[in-house]
Structures are given as structure tokens and as C-alpha cells.
N, C-alpha and C. Protein backbone atom coordinates (compact mmCIF):
# COMPACT_ATOMS: atom_id res chain seq x y z
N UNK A 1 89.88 63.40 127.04
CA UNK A 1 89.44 63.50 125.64
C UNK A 1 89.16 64.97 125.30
N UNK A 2 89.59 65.50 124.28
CA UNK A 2 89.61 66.58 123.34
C UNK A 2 88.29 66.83 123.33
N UNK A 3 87.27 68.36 123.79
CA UNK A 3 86.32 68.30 123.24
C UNK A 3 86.08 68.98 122.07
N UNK A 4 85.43 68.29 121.20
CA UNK A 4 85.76 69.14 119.66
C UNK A 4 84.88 70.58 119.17
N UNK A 5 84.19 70.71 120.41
CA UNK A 5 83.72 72.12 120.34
C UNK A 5 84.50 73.15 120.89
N UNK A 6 85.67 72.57 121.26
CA UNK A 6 86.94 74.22 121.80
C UNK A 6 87.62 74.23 120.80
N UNK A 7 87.53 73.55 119.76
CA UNK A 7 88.29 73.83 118.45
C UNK A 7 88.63 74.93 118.17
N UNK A 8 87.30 75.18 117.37
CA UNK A 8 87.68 76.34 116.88
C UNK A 8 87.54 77.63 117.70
N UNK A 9 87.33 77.49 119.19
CA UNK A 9 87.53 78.67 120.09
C UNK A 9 88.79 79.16 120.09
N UNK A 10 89.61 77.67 120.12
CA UNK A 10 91.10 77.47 120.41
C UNK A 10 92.23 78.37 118.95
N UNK A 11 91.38 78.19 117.97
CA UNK A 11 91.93 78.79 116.37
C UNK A 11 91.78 79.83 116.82
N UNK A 12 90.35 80.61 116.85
CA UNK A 12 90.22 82.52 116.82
C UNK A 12 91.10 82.71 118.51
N UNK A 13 91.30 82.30 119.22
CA UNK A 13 92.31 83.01 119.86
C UNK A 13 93.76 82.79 119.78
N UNK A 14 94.21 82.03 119.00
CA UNK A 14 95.22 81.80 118.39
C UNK A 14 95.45 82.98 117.59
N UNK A 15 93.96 82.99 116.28
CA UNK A 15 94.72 84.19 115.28
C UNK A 15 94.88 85.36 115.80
N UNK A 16 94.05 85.13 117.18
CA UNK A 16 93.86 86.88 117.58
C UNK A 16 95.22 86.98 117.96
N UNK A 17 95.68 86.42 119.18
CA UNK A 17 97.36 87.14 119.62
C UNK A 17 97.76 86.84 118.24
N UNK A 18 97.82 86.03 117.36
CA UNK A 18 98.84 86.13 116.62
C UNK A 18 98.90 87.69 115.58
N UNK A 19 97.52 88.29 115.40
CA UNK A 19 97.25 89.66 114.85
C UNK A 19 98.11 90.04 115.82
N UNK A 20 97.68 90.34 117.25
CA UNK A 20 97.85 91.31 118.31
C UNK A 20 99.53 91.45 117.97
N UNK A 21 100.84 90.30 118.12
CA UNK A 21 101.88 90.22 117.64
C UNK A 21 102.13 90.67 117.17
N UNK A 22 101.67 90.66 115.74
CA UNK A 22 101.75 90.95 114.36
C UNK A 22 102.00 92.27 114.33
N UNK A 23 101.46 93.13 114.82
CA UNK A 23 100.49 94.16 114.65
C UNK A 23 102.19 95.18 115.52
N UNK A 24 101.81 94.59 116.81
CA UNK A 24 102.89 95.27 118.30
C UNK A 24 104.49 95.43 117.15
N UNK A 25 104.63 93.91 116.55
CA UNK A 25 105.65 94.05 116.32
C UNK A 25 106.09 94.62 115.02
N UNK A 26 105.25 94.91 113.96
CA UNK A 26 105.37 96.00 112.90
C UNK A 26 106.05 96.95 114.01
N UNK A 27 104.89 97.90 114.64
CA UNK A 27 105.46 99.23 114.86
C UNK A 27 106.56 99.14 115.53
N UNK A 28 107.44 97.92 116.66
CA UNK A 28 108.24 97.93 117.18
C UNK A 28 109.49 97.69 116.16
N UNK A 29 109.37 97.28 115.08
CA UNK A 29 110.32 96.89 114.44
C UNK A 29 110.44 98.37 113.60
N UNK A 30 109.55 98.69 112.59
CA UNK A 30 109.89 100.28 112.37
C UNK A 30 110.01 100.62 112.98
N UNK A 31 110.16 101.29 114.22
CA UNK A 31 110.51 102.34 115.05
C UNK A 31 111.94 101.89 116.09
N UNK A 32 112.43 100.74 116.05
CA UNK A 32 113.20 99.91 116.55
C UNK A 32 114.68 99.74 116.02
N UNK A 33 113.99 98.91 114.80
CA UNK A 33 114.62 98.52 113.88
C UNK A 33 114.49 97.06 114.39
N UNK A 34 115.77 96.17 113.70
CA UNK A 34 115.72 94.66 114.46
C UNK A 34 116.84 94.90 115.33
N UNK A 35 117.52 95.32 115.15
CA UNK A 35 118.97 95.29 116.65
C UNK A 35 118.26 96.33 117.98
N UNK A 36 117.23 97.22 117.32
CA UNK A 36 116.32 97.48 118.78
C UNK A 36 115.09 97.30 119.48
N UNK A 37 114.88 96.47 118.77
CA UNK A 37 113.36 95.58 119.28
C UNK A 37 113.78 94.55 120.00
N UNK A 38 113.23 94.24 121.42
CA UNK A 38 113.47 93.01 121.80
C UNK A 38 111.69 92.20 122.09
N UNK A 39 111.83 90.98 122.44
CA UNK A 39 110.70 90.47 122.36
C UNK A 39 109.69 91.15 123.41
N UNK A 40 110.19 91.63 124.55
CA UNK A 40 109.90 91.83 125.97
C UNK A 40 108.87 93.23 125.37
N UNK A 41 109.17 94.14 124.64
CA UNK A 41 108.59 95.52 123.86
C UNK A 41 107.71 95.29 122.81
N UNK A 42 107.71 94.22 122.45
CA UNK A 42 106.76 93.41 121.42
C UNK A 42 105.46 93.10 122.73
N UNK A 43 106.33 91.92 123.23
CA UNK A 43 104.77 91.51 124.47
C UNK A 43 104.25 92.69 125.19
N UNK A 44 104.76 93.98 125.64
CA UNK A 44 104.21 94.95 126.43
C UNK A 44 103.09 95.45 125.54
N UNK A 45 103.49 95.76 123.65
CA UNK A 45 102.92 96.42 123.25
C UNK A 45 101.60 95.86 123.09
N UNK A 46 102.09 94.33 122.98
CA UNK A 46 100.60 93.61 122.10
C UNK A 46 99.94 93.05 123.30
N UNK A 47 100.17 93.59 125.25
CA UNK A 47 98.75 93.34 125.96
C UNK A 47 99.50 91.58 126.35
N UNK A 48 100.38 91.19 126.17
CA UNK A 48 100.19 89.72 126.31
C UNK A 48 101.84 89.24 127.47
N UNK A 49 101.50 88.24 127.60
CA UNK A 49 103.46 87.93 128.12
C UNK A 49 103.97 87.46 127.34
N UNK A 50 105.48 87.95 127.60
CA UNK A 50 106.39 87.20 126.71
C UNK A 50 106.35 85.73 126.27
N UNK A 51 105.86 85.08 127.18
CA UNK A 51 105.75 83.75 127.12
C UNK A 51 105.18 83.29 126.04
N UNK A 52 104.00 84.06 125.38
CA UNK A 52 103.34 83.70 124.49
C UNK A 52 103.85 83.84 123.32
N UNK A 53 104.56 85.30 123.02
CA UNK A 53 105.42 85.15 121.73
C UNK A 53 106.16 84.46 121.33
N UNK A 54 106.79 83.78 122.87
CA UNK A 54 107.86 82.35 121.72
C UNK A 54 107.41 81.30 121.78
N UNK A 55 105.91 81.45 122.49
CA UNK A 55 104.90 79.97 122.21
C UNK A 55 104.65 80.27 120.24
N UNK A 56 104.45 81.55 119.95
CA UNK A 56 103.99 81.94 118.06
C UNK A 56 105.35 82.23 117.41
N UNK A 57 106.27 82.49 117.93
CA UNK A 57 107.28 82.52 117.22
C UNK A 57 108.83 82.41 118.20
N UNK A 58 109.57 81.22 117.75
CA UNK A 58 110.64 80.53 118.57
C UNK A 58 111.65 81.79 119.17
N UNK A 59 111.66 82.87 117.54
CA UNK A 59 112.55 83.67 118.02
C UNK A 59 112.50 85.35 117.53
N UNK A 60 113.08 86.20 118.08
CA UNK A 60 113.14 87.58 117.49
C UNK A 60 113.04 87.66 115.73
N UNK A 61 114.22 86.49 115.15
CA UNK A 61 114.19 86.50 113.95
C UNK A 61 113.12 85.87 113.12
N UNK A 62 112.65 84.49 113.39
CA UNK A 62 111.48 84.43 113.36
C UNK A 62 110.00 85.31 113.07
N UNK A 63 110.02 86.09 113.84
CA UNK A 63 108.68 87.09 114.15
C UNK A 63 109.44 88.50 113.13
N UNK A 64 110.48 88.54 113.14
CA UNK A 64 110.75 89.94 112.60
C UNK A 64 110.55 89.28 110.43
N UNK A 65 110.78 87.80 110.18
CA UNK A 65 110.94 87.42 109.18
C UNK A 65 109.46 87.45 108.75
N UNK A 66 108.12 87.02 109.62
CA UNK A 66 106.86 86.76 109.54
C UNK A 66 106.45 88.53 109.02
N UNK A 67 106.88 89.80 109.37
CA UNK A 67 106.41 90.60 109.32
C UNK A 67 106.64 90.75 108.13
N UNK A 68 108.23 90.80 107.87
CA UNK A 68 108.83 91.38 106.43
C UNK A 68 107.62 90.47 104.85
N UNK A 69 107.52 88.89 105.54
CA UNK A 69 106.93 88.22 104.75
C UNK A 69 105.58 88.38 104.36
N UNK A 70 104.51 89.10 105.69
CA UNK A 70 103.73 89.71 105.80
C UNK A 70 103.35 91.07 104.61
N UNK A 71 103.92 91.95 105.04
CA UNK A 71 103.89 93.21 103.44
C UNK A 71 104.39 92.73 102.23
N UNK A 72 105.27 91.78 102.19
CA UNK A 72 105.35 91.32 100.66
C UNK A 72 104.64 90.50 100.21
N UNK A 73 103.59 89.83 101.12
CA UNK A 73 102.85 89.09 100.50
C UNK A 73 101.36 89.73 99.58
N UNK A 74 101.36 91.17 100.59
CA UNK A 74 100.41 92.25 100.73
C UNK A 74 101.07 92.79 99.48
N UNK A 75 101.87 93.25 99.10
CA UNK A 75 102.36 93.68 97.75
C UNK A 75 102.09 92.54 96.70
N UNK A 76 102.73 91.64 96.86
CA UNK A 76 102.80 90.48 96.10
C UNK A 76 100.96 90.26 95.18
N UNK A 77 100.31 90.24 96.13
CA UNK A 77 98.68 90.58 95.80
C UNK A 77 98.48 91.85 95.47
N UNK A 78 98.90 92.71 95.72
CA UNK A 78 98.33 93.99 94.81
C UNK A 78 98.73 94.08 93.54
N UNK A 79 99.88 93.50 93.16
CA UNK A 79 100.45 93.01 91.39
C UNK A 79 99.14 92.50 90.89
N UNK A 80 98.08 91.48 91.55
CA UNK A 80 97.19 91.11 90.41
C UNK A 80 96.23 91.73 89.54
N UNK A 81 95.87 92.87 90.01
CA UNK A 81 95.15 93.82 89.01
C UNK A 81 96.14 93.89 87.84
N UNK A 82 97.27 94.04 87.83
CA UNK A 82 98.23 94.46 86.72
C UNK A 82 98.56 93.40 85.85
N UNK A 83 98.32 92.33 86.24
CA UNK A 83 98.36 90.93 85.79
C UNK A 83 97.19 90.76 85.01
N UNK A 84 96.18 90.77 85.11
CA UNK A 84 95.08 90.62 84.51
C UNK A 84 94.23 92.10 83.70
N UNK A 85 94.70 92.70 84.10
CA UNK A 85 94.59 93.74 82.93
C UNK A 85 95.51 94.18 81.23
N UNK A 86 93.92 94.46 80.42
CA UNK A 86 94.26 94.14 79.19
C UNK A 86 95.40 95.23 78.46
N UNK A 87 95.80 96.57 79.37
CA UNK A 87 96.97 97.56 79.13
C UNK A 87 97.74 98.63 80.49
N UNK A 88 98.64 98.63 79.88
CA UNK A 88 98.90 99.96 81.18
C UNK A 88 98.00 100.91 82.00
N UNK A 89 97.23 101.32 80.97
CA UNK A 89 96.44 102.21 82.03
C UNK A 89 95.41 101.37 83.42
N UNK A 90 94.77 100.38 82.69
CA UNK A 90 94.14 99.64 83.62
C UNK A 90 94.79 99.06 84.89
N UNK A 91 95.84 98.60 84.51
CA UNK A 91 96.83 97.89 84.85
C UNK A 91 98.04 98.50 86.03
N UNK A 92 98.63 99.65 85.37
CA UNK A 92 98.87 100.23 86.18
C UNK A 92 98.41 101.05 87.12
N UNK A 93 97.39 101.59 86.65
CA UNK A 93 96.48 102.64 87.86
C UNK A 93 96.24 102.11 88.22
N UNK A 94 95.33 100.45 88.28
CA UNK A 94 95.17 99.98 89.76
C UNK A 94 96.15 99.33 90.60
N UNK A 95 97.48 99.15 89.82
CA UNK A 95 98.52 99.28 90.64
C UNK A 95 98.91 100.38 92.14
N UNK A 96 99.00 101.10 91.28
CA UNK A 96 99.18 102.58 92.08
C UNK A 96 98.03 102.55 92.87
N UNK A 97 97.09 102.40 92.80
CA UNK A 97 95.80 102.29 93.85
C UNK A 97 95.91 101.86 95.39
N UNK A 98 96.11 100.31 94.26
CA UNK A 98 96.20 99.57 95.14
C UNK A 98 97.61 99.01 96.14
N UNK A 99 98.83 99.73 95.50
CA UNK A 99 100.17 100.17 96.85
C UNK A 99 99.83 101.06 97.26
N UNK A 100 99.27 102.40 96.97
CA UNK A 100 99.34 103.56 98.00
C UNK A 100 98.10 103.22 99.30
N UNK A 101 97.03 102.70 99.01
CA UNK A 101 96.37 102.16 99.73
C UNK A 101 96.92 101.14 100.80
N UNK A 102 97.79 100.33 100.39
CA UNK A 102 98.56 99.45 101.61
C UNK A 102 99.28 100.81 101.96
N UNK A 103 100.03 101.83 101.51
CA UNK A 103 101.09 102.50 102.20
C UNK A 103 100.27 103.54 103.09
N UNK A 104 98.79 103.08 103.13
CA UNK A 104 97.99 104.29 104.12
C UNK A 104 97.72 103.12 105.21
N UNK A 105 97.43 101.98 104.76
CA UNK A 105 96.89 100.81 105.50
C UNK A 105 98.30 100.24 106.79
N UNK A 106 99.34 99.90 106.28
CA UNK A 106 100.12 99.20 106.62
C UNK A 106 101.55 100.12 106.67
N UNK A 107 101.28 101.21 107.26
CA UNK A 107 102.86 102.09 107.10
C UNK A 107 103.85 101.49 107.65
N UNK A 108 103.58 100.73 108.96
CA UNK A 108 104.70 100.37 109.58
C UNK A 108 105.48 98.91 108.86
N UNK A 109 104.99 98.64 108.44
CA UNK A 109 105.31 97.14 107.12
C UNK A 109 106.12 97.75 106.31
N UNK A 110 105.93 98.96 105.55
CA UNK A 110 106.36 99.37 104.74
C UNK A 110 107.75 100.19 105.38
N UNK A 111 107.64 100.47 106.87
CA UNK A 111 108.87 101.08 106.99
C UNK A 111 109.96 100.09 107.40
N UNK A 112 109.82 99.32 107.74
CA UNK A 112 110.24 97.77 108.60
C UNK A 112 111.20 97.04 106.97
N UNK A 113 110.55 97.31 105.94
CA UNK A 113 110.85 96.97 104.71
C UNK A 113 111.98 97.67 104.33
N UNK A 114 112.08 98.99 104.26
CA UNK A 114 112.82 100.12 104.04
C UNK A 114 113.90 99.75 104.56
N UNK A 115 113.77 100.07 105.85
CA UNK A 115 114.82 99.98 106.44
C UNK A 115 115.40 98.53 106.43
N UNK A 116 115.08 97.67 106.56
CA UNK A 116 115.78 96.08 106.00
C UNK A 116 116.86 96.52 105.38
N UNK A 117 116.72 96.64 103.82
CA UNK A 117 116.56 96.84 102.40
C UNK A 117 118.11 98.35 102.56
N UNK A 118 117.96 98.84 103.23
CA UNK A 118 118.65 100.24 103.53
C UNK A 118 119.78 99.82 104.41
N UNK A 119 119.78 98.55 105.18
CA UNK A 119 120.59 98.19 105.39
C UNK A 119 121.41 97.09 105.16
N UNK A 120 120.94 96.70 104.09
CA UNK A 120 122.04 95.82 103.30
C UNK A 120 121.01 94.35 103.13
N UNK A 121 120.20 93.99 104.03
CA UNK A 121 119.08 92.88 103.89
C UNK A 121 119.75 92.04 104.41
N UNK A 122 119.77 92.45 105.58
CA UNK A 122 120.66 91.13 106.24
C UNK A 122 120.21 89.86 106.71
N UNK A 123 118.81 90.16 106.96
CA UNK A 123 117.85 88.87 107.25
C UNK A 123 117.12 88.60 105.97
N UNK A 124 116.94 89.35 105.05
CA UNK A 124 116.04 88.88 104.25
C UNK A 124 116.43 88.55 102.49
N UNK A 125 117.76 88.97 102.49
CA UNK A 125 118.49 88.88 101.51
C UNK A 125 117.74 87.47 100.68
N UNK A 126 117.49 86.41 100.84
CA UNK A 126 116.84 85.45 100.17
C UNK A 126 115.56 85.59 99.38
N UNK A 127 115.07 86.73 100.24
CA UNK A 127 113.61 87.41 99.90
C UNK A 127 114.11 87.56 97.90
N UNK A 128 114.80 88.88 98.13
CA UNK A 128 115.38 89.62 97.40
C UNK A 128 115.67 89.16 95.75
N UNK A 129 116.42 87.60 96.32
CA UNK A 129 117.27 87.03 95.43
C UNK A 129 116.20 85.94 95.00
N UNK A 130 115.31 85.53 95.42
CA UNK A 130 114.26 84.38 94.94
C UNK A 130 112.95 85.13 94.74
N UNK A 131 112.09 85.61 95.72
CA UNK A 131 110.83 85.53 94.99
C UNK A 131 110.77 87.04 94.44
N UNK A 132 111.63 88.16 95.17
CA UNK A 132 111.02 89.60 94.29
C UNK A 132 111.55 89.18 93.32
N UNK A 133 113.31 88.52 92.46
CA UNK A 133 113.75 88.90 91.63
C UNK A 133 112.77 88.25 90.64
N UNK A 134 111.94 86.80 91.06
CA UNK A 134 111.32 86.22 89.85
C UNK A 134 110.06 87.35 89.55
N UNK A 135 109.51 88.14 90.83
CA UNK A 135 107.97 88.51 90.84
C UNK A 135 108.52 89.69 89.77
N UNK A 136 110.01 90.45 89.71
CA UNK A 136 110.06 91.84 89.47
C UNK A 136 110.15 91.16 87.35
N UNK A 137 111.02 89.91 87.09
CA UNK A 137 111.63 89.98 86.13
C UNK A 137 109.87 89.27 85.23
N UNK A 138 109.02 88.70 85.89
CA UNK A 138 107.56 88.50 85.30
C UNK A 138 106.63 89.85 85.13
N UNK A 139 107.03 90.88 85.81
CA UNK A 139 106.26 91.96 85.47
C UNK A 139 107.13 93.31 84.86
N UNK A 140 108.48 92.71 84.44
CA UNK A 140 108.82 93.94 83.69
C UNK A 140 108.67 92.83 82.22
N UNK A 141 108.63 91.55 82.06
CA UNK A 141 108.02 91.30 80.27
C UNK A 141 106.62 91.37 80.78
N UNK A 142 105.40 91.65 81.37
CA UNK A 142 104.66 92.29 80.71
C UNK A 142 104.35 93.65 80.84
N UNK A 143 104.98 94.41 81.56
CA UNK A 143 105.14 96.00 81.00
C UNK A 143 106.04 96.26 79.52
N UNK A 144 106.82 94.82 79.22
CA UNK A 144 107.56 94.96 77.64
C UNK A 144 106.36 94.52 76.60
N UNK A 145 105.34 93.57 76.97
CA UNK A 145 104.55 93.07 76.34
C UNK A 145 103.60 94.79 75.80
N UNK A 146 103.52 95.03 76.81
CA UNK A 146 102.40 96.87 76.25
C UNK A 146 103.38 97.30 75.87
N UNK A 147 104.58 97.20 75.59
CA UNK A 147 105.84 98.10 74.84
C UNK A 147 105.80 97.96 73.38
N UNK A 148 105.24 96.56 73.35
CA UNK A 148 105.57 95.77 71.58
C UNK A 148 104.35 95.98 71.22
N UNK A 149 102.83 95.97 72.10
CA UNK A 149 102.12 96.12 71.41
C UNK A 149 101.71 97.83 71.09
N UNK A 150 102.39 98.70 71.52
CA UNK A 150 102.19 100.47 71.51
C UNK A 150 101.52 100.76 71.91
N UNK A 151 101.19 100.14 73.09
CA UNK A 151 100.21 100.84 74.46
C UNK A 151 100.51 102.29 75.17
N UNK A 152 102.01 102.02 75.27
CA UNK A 152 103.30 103.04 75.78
C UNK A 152 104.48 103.21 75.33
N UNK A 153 105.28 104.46 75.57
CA UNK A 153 106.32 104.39 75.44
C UNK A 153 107.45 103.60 75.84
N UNK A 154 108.42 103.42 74.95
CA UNK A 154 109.75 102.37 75.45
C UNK A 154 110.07 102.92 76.08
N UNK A 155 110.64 102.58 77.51
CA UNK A 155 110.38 102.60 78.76
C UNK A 155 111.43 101.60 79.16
N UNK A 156 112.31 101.48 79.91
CA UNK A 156 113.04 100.45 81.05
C UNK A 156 112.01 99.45 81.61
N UNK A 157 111.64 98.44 81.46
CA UNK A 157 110.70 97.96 82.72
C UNK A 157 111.41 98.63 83.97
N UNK A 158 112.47 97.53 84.59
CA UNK A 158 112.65 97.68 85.45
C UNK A 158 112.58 99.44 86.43
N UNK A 159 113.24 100.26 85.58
CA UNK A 159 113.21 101.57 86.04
C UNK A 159 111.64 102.15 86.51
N UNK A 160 111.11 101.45 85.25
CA UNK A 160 110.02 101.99 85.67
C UNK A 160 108.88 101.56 87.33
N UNK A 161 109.11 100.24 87.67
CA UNK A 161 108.77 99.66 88.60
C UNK A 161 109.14 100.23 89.84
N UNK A 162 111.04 100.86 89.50
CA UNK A 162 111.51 100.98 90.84
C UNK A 162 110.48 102.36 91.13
N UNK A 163 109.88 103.36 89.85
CA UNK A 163 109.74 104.64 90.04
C UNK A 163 108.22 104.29 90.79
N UNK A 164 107.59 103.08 90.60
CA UNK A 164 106.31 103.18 90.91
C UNK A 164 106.55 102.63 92.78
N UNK A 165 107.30 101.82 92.82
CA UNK A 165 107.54 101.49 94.16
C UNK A 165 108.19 102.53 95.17
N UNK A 166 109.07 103.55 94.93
CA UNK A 166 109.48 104.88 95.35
C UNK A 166 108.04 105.55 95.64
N UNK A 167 107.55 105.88 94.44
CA UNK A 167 106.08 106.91 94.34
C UNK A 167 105.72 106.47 95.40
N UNK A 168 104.66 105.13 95.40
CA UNK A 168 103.51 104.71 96.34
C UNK A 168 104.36 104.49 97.89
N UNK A 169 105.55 104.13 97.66
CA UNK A 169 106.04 103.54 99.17
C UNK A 169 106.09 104.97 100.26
N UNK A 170 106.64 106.08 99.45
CA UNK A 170 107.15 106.99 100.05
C UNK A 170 105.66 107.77 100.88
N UNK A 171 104.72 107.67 100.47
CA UNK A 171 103.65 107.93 101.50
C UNK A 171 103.23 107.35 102.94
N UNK A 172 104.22 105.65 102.72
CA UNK A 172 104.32 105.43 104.19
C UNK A 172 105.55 105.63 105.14
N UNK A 173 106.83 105.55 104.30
CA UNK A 173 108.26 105.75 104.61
C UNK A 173 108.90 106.91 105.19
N UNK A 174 107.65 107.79 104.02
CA UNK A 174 107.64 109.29 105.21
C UNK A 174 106.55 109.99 105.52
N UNK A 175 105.85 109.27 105.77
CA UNK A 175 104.43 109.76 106.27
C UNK A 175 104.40 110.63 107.44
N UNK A 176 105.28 110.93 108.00
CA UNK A 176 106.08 112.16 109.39
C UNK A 176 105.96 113.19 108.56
N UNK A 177 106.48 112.94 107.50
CA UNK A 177 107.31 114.17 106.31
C UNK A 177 106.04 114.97 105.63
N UNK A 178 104.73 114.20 105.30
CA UNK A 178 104.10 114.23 104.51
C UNK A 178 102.74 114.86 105.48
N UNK A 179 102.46 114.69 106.41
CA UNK A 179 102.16 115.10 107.66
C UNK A 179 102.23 116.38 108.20
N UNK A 180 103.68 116.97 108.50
CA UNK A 180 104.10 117.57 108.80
C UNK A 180 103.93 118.85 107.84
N UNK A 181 104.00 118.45 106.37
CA UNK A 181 103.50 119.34 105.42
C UNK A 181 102.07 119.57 105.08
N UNK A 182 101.29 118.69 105.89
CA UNK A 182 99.85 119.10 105.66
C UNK A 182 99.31 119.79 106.90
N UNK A 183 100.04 120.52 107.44
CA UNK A 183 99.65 121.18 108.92
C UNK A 183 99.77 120.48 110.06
N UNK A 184 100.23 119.02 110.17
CA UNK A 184 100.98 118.77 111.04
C UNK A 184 99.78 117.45 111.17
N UNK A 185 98.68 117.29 110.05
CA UNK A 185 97.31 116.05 110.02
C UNK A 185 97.57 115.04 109.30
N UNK A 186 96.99 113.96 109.11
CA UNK A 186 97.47 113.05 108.10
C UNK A 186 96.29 113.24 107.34
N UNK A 187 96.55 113.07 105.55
CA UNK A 187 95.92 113.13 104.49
C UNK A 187 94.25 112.68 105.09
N UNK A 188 93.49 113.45 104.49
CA UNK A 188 92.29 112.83 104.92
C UNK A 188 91.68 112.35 103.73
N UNK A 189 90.91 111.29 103.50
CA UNK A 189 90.30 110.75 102.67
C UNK A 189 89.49 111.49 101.53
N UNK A 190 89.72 112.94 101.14
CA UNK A 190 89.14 113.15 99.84
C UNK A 190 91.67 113.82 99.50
N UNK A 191 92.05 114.19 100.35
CA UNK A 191 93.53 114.32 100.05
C UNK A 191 94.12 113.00 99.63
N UNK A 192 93.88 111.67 100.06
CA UNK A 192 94.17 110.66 99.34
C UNK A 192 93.71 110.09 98.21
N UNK A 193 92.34 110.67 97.80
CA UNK A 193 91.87 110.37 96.44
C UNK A 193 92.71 111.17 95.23
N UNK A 194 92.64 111.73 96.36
CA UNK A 194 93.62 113.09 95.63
C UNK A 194 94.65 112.75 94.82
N UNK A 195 95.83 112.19 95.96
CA UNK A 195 96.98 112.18 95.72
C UNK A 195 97.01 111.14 95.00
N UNK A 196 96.23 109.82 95.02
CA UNK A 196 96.31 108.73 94.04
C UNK A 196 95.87 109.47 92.38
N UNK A 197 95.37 110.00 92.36
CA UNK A 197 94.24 110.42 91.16
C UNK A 197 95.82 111.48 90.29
N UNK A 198 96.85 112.39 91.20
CA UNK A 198 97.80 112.95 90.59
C UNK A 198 99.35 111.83 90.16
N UNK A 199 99.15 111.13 91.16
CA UNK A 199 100.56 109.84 90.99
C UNK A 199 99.86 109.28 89.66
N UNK A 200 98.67 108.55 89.56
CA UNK A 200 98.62 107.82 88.26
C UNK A 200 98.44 109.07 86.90
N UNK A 201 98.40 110.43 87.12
CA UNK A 201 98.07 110.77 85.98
C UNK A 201 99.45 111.48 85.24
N UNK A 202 100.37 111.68 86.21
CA UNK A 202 101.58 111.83 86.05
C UNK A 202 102.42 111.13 85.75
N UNK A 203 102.20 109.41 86.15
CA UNK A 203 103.05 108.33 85.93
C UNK A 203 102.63 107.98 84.20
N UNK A 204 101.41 107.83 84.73
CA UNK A 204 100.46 107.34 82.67
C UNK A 204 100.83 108.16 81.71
N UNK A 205 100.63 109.57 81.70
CA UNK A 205 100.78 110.36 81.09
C UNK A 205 102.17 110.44 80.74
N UNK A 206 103.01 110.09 81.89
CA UNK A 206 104.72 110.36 81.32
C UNK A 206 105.39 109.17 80.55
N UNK A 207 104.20 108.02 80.63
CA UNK A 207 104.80 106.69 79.72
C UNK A 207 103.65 106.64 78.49
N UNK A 208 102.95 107.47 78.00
CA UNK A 208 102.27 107.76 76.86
C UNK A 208 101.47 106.85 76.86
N UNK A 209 100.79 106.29 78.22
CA UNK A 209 99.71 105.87 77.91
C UNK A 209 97.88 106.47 77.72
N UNK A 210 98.58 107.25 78.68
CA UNK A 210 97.54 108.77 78.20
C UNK A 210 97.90 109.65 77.61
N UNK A 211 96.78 110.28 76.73
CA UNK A 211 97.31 110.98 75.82
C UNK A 211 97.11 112.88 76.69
């Protein structure tokens, strides 16, 4: 008989390797790619045996699909400030906030993405074609909605989205690059207030929502 007090012992070490996974196999997959990650470099990284990763996930594709699904879900939630705000400025600046903040949080998600995406989306192509195209074509009518009401300038939605997803992504995509130009350190926390505080005043300002 089951005792029902290893329950939930049995859950938190579940979620834990499944973080630990999670986690090994971001950076193995950015730095990899998927044709150079194998599971065996996943289990070394995340402390565990192989055995266990295809006890959490059956297969390479599997675990490499959980990650990609992982940062877009993390994006997918940072849209809601922009959703519930009453204009662009609100709306979008905590946009921008709140991606460049995942792209300090979660770089390797974001590069794992890139590169997908850079190579044609060969695993995730469904992504693409179902939930970004509905998430992208619901938030360029209401960036048209602040268009009609003269919040901002007429503007492309779409263009404009791709410019905000370029902006914020590229702090994790090339965060080597960005690094390397700050003396060789990564941004330190009054340089990232920073850099958020110049992306939104440059983006607002260039769609006339600031004056």
C-alpha cells in the first residue's frame, strides 16, 4: 500500500530533476544546437543518469520541444501587461520590460529559439503556424486599436512587433557581443535599467507616443 505521505515528497523531486533537465538542456541545446546535443550531455550536465531523462522525456525531441515550449510560454505571459493596458506607452514599456528581463533571465531559451527559427523550424514549425501566428495577429489589432484611437503613429503592427522582438531578444542572442563591449562583464543591474529605460524611450518616442 501507497503511503500517502511520500506524495508529495515524490512531486518536489520530480519537479526538481525535471528543473535540473530543463535547465542542463537549455544551455546544451543553445550551445549544441539539436543535431549536437545528445541526451548523454544533457544527463552529465544536469548531475543525474541518463536513465532518468527518458524516464521525463521519451526522447531528444521531446525534451528539445518542452524547452522551445518553455520560453514561449515565458513570452506568451509577458504580452499580458500589453493586453491590459489602457495605451501604448503603458502597454508597451512594460512590454519591453518585461522581454528584456526574460532575455537577462533566460538567455539560453532565447538562443535555442533563434536558432530553431534560423534554421528553417524544423521541429517547431507548428509552433509558428498555430499559436504565435494567432498570439502575433491578436496583438497587432490592438496595437491598430491605439492607431484609430491617436495614441500613436500609423505604424505596421506587425513590423512593429518584429522591431520590438529583435530589440529585447538581441540582449540574449548576443549577449557574448554585448559583453564583450562592456569590457568583457555582463551589464550590471543599474546598466540594465539603463538599457531598458533607452529601448522604451526610443521605441515610444519613434511611434509618437511620447511626445
Amino acid at each position: 500500500m501507497t503511503d500517502p505521505a511520500r506524495q508529495p515528497r515524490r512531486l518536489e523531486i520530480r519537479q526538481q530533476n525535471e528543473t535540473l533537465i530543463l535547465q542542463a538542456a537549455e544551455k546544451v541545446f543553445a550551445e549544441a544546437g539539436f543535431g549536437g546535443a545528445t541526451m548523454q550531455l544533457i544527463a552529465d550536465l544536469a548531475g543525474l543518469p541518463k536513465a532518468n531523462l527518458h524516464y521525463y522525456f521519451a526522447t531528444k525531441e521531446d525534451l528539445y520541444r518542452r524547452v522551445v515550449q518553455n520560453i514561449f510560454e515565458i513570452w506568451l505571459n509577458a504580452a499580458q501587461s500589453m493586453d491590459d493596458a489602457p495605451g501604448p506607452v503603458e502597454g508597451i514599456g512594460a512590454y519591453i520590460d518585461a522581454k528584456m528581463d526574460i532575455s537577462r533571465r533566460h538567455p539560453n531559451g532565447s538562443k535555442v529559439w533563434a536558432s530553431e527559427v534560423m534554421h528553417g523550424a524544423p521541429v517547431i514549425q507548428d509552433y509558428l503556424e498555430t499559436t504565435l501566428r494567432d498570439w502575433t495577429t491578436d496583438r497587432a489589432a490592438l496595437i491598430q486599436r491605439w492607431i484609430d484611437a491617436g495614441q500613436m503613429r500609423p505604424v505596421n503592427p506587425e513590423h512593429l512587433l518584429y522591431m520590438l522582438w529583435a530589440t529585447t531578444q538581441h540582449y540574449a542572442d548576443f549577449g557574448h557581443q554585448i559583453e564583450t563591449l562592456n569590457g568583457g562583464k555582463p551589464l550590471s543591474d543599474a546598466q540594465w535599467r539603463e538599457a531598458k529605460d533607452q529601448v522604451k524611450s526610443m521605441i515610444l518616442r519613434g511611434i509618437g507616443a511620447l511626445p
